[in-house]
Protein backbone atom coordinates (compact mmCIF):
# COMPACT_ATOMS: atom_id res chain seq x y z
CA UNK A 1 -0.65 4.56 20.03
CA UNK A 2 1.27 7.06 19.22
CA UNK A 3 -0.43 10.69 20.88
CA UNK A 4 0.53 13.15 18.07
CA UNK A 5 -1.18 9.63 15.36
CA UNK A 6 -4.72 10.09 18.09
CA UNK A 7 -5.05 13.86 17.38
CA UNK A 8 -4.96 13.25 13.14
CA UNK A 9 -8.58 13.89 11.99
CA UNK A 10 -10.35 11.06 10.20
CA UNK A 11 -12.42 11.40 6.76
CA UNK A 12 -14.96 9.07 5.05
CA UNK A 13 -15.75 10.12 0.96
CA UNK A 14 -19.46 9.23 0.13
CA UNK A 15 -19.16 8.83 -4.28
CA UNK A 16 -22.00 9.31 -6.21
CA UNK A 17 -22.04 8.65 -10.22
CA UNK A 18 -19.46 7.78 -13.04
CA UNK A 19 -16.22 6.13 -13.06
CA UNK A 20 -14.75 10.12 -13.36
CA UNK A 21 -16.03 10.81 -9.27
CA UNK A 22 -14.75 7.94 -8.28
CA UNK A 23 -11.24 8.64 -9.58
CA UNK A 24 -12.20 12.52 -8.20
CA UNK A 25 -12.36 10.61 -5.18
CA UNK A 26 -9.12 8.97 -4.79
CA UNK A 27 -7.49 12.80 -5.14
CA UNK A 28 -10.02 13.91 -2.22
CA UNK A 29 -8.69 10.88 -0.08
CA UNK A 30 -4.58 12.21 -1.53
CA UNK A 31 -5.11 15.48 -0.91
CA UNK A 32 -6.70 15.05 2.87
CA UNK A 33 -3.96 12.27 3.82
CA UNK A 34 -1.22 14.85 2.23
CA UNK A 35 -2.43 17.42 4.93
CA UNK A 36 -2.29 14.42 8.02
CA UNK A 37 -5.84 13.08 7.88
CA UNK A 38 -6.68 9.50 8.17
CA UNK A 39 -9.05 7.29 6.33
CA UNK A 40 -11.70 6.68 8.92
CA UNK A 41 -11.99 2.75 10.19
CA UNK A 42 -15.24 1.18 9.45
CA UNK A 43 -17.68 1.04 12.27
CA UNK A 44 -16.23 4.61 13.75
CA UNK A 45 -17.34 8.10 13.21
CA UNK A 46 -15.39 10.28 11.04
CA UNK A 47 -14.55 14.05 11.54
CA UNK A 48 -15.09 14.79 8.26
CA UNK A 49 -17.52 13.52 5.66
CA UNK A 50 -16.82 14.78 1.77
CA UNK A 51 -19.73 14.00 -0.27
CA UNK A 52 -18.68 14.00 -4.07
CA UNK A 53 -22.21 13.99 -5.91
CA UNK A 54 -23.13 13.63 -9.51
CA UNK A 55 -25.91 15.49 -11.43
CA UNK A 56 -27.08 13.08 -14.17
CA UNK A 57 -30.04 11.42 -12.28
CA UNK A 58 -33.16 12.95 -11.33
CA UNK A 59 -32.47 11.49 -7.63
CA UNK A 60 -29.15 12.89 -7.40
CA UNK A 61 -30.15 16.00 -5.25
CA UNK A 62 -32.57 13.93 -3.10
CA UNK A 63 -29.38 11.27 -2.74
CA UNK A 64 -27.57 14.44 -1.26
CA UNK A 65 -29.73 15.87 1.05
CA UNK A 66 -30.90 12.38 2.40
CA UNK A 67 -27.79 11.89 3.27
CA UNK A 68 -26.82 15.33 4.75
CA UNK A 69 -29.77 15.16 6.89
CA UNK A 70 -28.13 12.07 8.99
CA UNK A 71 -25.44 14.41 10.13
CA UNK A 72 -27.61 16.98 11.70
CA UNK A 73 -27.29 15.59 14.69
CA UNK A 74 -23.64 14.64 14.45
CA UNK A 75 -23.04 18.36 13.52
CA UNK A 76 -25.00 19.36 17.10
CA UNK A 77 -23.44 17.21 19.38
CA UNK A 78 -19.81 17.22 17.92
CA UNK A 79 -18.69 21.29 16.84
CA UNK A 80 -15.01 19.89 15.41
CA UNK A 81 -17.15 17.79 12.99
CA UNK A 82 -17.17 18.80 9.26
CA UNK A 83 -19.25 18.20 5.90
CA UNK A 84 -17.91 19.15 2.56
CA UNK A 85 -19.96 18.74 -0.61
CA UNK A 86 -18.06 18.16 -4.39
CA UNK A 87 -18.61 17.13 -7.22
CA UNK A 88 -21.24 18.03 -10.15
CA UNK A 89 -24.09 18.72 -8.14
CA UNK A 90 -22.04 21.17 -6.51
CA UNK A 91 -21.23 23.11 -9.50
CA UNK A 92 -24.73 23.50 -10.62
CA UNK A 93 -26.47 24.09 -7.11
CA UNK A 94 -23.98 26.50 -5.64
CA UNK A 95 -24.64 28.28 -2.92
CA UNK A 96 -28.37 26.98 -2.89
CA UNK A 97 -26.71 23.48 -1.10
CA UNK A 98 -26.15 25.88 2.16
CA UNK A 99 -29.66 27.62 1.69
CA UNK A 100 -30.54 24.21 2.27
CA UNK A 101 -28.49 22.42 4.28
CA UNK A 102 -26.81 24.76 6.55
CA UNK A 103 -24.75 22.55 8.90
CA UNK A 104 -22.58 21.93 5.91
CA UNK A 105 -18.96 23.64 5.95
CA UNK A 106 -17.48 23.68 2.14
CA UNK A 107 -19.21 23.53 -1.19
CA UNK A 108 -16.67 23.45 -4.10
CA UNK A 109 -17.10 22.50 -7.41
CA UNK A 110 -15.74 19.95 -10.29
CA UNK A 111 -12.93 22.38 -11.46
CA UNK A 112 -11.32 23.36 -7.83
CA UNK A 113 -10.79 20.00 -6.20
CA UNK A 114 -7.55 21.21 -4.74
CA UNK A 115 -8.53 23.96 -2.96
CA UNK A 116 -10.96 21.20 -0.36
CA UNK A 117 -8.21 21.32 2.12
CA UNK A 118 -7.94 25.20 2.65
CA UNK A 119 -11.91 25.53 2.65
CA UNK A 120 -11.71 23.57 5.45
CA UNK A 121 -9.17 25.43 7.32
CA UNK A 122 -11.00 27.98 6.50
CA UNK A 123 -14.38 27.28 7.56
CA UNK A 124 -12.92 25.81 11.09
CA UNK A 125 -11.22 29.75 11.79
CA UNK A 126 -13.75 31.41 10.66
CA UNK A 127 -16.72 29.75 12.06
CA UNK A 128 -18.57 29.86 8.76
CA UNK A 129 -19.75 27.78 5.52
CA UNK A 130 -17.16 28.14 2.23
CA UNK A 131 -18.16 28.12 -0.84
CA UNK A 132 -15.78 28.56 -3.64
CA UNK A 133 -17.23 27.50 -7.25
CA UNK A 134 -14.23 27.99 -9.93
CA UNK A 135 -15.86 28.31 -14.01
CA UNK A 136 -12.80 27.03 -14.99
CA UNK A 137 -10.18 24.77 -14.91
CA UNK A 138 -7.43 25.81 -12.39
CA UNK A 139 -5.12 22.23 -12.87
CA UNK A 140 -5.41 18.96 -14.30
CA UNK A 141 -6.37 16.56 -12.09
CA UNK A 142 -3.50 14.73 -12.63
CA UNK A 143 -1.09 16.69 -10.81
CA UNK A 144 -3.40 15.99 -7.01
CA UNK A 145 -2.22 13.30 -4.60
CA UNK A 146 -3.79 9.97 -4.99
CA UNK A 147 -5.00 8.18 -2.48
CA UNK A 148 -5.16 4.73 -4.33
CA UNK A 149 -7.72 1.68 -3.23
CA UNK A 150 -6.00 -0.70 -5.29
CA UNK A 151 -2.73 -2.35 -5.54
CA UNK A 152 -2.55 -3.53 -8.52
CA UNK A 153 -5.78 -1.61 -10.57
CA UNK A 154 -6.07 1.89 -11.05
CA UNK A 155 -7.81 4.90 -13.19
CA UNK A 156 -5.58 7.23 -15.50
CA UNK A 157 -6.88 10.54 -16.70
CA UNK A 158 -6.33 11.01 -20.08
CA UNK A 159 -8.92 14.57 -20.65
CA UNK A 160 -11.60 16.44 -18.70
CA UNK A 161 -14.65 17.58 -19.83
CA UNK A 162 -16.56 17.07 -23.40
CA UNK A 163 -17.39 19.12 -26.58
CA UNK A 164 -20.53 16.89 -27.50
CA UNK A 165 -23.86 18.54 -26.70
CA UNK A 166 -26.18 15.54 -25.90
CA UNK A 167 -29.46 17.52 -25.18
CA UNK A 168 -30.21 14.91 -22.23
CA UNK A 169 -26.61 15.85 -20.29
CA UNK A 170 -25.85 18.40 -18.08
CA UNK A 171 -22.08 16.78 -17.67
CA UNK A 172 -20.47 19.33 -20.13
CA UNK A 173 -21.84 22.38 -18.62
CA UNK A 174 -20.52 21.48 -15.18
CA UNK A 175 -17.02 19.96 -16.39
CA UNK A 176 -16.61 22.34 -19.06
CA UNK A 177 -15.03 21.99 -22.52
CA UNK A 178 -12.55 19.31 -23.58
CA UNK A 179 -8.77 19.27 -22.47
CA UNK A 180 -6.62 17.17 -22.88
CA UNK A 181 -3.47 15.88 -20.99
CA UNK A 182 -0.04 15.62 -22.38
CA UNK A 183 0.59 11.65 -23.67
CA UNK A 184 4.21 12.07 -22.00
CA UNK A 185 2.19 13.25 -19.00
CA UNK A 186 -0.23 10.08 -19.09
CA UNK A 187 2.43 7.09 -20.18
CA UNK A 188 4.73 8.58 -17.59
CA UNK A 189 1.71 8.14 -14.67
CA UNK A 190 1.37 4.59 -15.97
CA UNK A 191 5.40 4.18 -16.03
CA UNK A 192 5.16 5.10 -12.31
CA UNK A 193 1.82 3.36 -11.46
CA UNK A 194 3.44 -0.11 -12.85
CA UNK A 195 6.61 0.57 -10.76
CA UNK A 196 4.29 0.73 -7.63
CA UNK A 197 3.27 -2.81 -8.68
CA UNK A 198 0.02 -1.58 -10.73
CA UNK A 199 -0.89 -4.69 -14.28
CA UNK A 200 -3.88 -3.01 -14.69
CA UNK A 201 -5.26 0.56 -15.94
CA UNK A 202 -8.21 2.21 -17.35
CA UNK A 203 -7.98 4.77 -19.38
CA UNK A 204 -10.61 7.82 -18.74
CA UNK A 205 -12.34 10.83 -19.95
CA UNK A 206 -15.88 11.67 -20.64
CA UNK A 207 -15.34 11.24 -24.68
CA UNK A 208 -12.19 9.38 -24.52
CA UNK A 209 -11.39 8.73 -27.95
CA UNK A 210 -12.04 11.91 -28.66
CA UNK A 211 -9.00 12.37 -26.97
CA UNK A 212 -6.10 14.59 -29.58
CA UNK A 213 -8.95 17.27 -30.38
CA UNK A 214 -6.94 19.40 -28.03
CA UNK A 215 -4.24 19.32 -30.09
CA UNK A 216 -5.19 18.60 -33.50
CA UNK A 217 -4.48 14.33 -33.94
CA UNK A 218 -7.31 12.96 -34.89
CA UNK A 219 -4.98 9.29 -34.19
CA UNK A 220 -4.24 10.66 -30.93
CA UNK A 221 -6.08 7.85 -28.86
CA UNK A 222 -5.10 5.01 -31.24
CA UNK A 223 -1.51 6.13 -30.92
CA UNK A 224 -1.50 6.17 -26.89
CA UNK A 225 -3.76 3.19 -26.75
CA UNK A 226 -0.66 1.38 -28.88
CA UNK A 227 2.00 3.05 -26.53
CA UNK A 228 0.45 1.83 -23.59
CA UNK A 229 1.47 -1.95 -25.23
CA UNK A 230 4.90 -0.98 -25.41
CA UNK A 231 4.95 -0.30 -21.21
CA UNK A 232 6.54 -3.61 -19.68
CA UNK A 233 4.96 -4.88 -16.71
CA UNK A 234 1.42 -3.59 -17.73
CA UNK A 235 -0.99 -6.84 -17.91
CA UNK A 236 -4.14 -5.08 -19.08
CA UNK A 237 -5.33 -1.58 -20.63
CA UNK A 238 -9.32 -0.65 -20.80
CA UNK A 239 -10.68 2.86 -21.45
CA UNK A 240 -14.21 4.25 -21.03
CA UNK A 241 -16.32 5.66 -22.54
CA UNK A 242 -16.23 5.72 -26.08
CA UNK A 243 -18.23 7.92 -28.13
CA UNK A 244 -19.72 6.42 -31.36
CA UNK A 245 -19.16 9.60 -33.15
CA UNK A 246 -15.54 9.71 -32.71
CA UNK A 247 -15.07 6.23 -33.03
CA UNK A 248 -12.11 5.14 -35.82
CA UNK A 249 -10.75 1.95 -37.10
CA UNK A 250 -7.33 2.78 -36.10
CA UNK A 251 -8.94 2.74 -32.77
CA UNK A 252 -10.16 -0.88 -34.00
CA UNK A 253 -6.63 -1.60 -35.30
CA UNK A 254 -4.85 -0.26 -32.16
CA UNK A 255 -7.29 -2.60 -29.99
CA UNK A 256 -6.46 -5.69 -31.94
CA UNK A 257 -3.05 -5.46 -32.03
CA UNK A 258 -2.18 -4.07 -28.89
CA UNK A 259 -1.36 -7.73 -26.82
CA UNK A 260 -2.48 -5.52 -23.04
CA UNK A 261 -5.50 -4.09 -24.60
CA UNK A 262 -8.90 -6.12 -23.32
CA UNK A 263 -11.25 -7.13 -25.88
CA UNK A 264 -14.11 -5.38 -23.91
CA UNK A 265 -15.88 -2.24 -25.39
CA UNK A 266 -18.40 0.01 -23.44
CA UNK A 267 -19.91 2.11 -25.50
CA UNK A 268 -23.06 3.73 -24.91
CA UNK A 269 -26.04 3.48 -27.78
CA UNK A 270 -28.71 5.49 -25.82
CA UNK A 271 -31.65 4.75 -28.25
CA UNK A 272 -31.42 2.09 -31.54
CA UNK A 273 -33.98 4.92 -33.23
CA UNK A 274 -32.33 7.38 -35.68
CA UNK A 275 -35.34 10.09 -34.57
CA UNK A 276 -34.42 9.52 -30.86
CA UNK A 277 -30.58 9.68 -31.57
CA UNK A 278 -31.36 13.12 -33.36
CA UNK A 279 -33.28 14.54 -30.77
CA UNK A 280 -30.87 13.32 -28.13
CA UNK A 281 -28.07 14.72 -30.64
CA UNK A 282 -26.22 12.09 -30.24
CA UNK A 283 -24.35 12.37 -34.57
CA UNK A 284 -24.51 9.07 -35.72
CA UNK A 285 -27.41 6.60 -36.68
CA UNK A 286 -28.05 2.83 -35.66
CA UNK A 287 -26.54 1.81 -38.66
CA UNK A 288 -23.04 3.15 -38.01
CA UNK A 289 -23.09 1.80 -34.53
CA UNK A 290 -23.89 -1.21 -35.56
CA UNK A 291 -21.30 -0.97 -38.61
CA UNK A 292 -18.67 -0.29 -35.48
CA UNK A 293 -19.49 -3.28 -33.62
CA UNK A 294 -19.32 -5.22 -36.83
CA UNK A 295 -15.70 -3.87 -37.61
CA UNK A 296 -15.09 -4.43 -33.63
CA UNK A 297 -16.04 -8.38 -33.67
CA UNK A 298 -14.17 -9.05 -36.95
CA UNK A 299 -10.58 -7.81 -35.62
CA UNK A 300 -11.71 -8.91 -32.47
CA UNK A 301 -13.92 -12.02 -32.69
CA UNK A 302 -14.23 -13.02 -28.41
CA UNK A 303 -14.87 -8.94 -27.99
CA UNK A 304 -17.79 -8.41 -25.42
CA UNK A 305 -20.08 -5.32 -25.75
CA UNK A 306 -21.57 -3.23 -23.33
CA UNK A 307 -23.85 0.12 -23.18
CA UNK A 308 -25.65 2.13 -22.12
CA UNK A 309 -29.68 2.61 -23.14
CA UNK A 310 -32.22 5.53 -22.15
CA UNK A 311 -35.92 4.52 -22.36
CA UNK A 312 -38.61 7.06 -22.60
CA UNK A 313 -36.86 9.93 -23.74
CA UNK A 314 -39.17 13.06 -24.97
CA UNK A 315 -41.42 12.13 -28.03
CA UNK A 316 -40.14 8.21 -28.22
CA UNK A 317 -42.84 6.05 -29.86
CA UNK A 318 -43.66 2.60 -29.35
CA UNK A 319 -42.48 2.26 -32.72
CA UNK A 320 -38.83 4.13 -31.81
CA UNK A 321 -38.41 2.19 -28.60
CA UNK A 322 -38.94 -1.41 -31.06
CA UNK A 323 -36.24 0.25 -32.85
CA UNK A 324 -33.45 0.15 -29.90
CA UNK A 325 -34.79 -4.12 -29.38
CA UNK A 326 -34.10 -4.39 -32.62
CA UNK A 327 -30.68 -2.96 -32.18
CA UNK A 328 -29.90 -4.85 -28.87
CA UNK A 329 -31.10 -8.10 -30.86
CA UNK A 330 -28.48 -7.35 -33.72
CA UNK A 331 -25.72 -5.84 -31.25
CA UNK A 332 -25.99 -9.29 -28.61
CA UNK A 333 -24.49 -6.97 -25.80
CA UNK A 334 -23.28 -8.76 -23.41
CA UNK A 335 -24.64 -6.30 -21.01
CA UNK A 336 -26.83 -3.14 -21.13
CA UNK A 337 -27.20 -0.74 -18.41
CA UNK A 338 -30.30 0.86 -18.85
CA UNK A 339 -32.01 3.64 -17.30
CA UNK A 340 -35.55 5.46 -17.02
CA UNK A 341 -35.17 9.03 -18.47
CA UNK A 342 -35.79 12.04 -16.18
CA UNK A 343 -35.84 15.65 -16.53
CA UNK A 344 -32.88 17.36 -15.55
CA UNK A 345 -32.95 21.05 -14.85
CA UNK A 346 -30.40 23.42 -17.55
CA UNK A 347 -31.07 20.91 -20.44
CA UNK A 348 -32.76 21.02 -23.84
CA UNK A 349 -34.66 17.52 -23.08
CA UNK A 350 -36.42 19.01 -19.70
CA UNK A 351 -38.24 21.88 -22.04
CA UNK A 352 -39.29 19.35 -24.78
CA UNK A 353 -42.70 18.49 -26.19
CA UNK A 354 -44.17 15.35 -26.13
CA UNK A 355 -42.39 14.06 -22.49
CA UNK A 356 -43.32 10.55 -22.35
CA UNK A 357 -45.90 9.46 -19.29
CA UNK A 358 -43.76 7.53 -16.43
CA UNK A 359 -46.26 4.59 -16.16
CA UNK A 360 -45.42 4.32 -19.90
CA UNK A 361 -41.58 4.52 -19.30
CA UNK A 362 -41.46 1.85 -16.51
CA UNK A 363 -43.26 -0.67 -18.33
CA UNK A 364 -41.11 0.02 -21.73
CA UNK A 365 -37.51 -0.01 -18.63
CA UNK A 366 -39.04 -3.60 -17.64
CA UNK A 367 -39.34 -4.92 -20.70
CA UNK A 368 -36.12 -3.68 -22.10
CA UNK A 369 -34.07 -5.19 -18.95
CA UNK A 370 -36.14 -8.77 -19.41
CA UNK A 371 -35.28 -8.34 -22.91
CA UNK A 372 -31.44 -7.50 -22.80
CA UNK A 373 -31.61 -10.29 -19.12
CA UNK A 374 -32.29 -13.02 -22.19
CA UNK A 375 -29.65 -11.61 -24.37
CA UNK A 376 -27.10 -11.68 -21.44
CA UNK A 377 -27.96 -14.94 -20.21
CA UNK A 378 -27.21 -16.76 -23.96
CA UNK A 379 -23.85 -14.98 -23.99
CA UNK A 380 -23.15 -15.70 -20.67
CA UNK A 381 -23.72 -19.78 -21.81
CA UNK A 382 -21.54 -19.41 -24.66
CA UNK A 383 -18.40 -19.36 -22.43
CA UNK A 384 -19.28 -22.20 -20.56
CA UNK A 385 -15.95 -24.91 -20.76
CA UNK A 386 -13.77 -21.75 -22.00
CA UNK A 387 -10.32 -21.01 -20.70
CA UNK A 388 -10.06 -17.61 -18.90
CA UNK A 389 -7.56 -15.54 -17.38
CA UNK A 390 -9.20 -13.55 -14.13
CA UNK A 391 -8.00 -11.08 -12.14
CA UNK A 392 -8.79 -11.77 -8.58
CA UNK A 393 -10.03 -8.54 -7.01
CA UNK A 394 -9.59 -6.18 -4.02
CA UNK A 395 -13.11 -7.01 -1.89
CA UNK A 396 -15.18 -10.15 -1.31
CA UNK A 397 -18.98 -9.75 -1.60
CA UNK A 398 -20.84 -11.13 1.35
CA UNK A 399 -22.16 -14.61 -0.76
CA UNK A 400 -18.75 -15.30 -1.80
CA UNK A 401 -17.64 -14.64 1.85
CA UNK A 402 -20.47 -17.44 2.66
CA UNK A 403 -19.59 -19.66 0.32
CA UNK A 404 -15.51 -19.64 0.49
CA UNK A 405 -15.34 -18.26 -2.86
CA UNK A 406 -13.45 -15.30 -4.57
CA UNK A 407 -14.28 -13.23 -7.33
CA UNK A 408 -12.47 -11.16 -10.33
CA UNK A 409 -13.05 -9.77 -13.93
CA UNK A 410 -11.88 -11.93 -17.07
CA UNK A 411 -10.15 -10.10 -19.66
CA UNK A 412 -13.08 -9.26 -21.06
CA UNK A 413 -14.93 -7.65 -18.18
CA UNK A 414 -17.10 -10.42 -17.19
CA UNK A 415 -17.52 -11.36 -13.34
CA UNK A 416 -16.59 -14.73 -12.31
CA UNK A 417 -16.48 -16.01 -8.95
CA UNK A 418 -14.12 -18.73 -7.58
CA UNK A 419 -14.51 -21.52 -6.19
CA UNK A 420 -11.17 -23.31 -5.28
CA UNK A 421 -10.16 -25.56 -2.71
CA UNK A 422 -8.49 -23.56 -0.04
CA UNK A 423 -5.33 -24.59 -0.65
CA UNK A 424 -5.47 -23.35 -4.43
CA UNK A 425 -7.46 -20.14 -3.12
CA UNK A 426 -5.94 -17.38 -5.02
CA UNK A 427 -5.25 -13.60 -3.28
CA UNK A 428 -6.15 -10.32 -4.51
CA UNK A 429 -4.21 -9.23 -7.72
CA UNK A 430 -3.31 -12.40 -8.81
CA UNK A 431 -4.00 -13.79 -12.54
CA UNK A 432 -5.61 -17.15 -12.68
CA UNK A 433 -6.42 -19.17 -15.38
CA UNK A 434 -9.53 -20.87 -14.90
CA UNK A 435 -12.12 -22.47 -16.95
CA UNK A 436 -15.88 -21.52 -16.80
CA UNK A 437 -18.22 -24.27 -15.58
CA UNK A 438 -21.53 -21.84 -14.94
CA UNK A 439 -22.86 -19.04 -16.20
CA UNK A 440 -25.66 -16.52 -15.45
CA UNK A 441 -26.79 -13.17 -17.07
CA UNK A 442 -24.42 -10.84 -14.89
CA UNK A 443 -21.76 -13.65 -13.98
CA UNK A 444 -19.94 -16.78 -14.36
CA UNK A 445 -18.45 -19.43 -12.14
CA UNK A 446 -15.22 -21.19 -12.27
CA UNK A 447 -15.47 -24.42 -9.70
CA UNK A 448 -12.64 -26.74 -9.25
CA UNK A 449 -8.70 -26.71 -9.19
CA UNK A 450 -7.28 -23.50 -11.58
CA UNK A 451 -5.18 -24.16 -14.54
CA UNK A 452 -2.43 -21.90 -13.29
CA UNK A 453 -2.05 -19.25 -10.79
CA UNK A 454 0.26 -16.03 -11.20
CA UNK A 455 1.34 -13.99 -8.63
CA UNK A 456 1.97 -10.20 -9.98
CA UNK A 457 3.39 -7.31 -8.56
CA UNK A 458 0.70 -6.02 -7.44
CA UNK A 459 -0.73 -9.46 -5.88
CA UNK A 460 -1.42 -8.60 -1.93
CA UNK A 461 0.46 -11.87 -1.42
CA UNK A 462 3.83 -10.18 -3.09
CA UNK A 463 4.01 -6.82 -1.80
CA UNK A 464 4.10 -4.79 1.68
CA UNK A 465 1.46 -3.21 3.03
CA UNK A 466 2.24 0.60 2.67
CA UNK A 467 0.39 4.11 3.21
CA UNK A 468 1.60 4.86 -0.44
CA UNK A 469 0.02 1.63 -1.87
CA UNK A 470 -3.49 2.29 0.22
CA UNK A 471 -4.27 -1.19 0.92
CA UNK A 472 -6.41 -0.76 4.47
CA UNK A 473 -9.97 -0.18 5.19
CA UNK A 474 -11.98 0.50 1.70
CA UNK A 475 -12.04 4.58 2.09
CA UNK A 476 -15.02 5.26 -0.85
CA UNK A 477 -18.29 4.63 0.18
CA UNK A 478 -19.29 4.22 -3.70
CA UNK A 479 -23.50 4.42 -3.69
CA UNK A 480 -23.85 4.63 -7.51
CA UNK A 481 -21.93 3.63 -10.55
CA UNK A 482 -24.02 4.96 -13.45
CA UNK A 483 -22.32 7.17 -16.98
């Protein structure tokens, strides 16, 4: 090996949270290659951990400082080594992380990504823990390195930050108000992401379709959702996550007519009660979500729907949590991901009356997951002898390993695993046609020979394994993927 390759420093990221951190953490992983690190190789010890944490969840902090506390020793025994903490927790906690934790080296927050690499430097010469927390903005994202796990998939930025003021998030405070990027800025990323051998893209921002309040086009997202379509070589666009406020029907109009738009829609309900949805000010009522998803299925009649559901938020009554079953019984989401609510410091909801008991919450979470389990499991059965189109992805989960299987997302977002005879067995970032022969709540199965089998441009089997592509050892340790 090369001797000047054995003296580049290795890194591991650790995400926690939303789709938004993990993107965060491809730019980490760009930014640390562009100054000579290299992604550490699994099994060995890395000289530098970065730790890019989120703040929705009650266990966030005790997520972080679980997992600082493994590196005391590391820190001890090996001076050179160092810890950086990102991310949202970062830009609420501050300075109180090294209070804590004081064998970690740089704290920096959601708007300062870019200045990781020189905290470093600087903590190394001057022997002492960095902290730099910006209030604002310095650059868009966009214009870091990307360090890429995909060859063929990848996340586009389209805004930062949100304008909504959800009294159960903590998100706009720490990623501050809405701003928007440039659309010859985005569909000029894409441009250069298909060139690189990229078919698929999602499309990201807290509120993405509010996306244009920056500059005044209410149309804005329908009209980049539609010029997306007109990019040749791109297979498939998504986007997440809607909010029901801003939702249009040129948004609607732009879905079903744009042929490399998926007919999958995430967007998050919270609570099916109209009191809940006030409190939570969330401005818009059951009825118009469910009006959406009605306007949603008729332009787009295979369309699957997913969300997002809090149970036991402050003052919910038996009689407001029958409310959101009797939305997710009209809505038939194909899946819901639910979660317990829990106080979080700096918001409205934590100072609220009438905070529901936990016992109470858990059994109304159970029943609400057995509930939407049912719900998923009919849907699921409804595509059984359908033709689908999957897109065979990057890793293989340890029972598909077992059972010689391989697994990738139909267009619209549903999990099926593979089953081919080896000689058929199709490689990462290929399209196969397939037709569905089982099906479970959270998955299906395709068994037998495929109907076809398309090698793409991004298809490991059809393009060279390069640095710039970042096709090696997974580099994000992802712990949580929650909105």
């Amino acid at each position: 090996m090369d001797s000047q390759l054995a003296r580049r420093r290795t890194y591991l990221v650790e995400t926690h949270g939303c789709q938004m951190n993990v993107h965060d953490s491809e730019r980490i992983g760009g930014l640390l290659e562009a100054q000579g690190y290299l992604p550490a190789s699994a099994g060995t010890e890395p000289d530098l951990v970065v730790f890019n944490t989120c703040a929705v969840r009650e266990n966030a902090d005790q997520k972080l400082y679980g997992s600082l506390t493994k590196y005391i020793y590391t820190k001890e025994s090996r001076p050179d080594f160092q810890i950086a903490v990102g991310g949202c927790l970062a830009q609420k906690d501050k300075g109180e992380i090294i209070a804590k934790a004081p064998w970690v080296d740089v704290v920096y927050g959601t708007h300062n990504i870019g200045a990781l690499a020189t905290l470093l430097k600087r903590a190394q010469i001057e022997k002492t823990a960095q902290v730099e927390i910006k209030e604002s903005l310095e650059h868009f994202p966009s214009t870091l390195p990307v360090r890429r796990d995909s060859a063929f998939s990848a996340w586009v930025s389209i805004s930062v930050g949100c304008n909504n003021t959800c009294t159960f998030c903590i998100v706009p405070a720490l990623r501050g108000v809405e701003k928007d990027r440039p659309v010859s800025e985005i569909l000029d990323e894409i441009r250069a992401l298909v060139a690189q051998g990229v078919i698929e893209i999602t499309l990201l921002g807290q509120n993405v379709n509010a996306y244009g309040v920056d500059f005044g086009d209410r149309q804005a997202f329908a009209k980049l959702l539609r010029a997306c379509g007109e990019v040749e070589g791109l297979r498939r666009v998504r986007f997440m996550s809607p909010h029901p406020r801003d939702f249009t029907d040129d948004v609607i109009e732009a879905m079903a007519q744009t042929h490399n738009v998926m007919p999958h829609l995430h967007m998050p309900l919270q609570s099916g009660s109209d009191t809940i949805l006030q409190a939570m000010r969330r401005s818009y009522r059951a009825d118009r979500y469910l009006g959406i998803i009605d306007r949603v299925r008729s332009a787009i009649p295979d369309a699957a729907i997913t969300t997002d559901i809090i149970v036991g938020f402050p003052g919910e009554s038996e009689s407001d949590f029958q409310q959101t079953l009797d939305v997710m019984a009209k809505a038939r989401f194909t899946a819901a991901y639910t979660f317990q609510y829990s106080k979080r410091p700096g918001t409205p909801a934590a100072t609220m009356p009438n905070q529901v008991d936990p016992e109470v919450i858990g059994r109304r979470y159970t029943y609400l997951h057995q509930f939407q389990e049912q719900i998923s499991l009919e849907e699921s059965k409804r595509l059984i002898g359908r033709e689908v189109e999957v897109l065979i992805g990057d890793h293989v989960g340890r029972r598909d390993e077992e059972r010689g299987r391989v697994a990738g997302r139909s267009e619209d977002f549903h999990l099926v695993h593979l089953n081919f005879d080896s000689s058929a067995r199709p490689a990462p970032g290929d399209l196969v046609r397939t037709v569905i022969t089982e099906a479970a709540p959270h998955h299906l199965v395709a068994e037998g020979l495929p109907v076809s089998i398309e090698k793409t441009a991004g298809s490991y089997a059809a393009v060279e394994r390069t640095s710039a592509i970042s096709l090696g050892m997974p580099t994000f340790k992802s712990t949580e993927l929650t909105k």
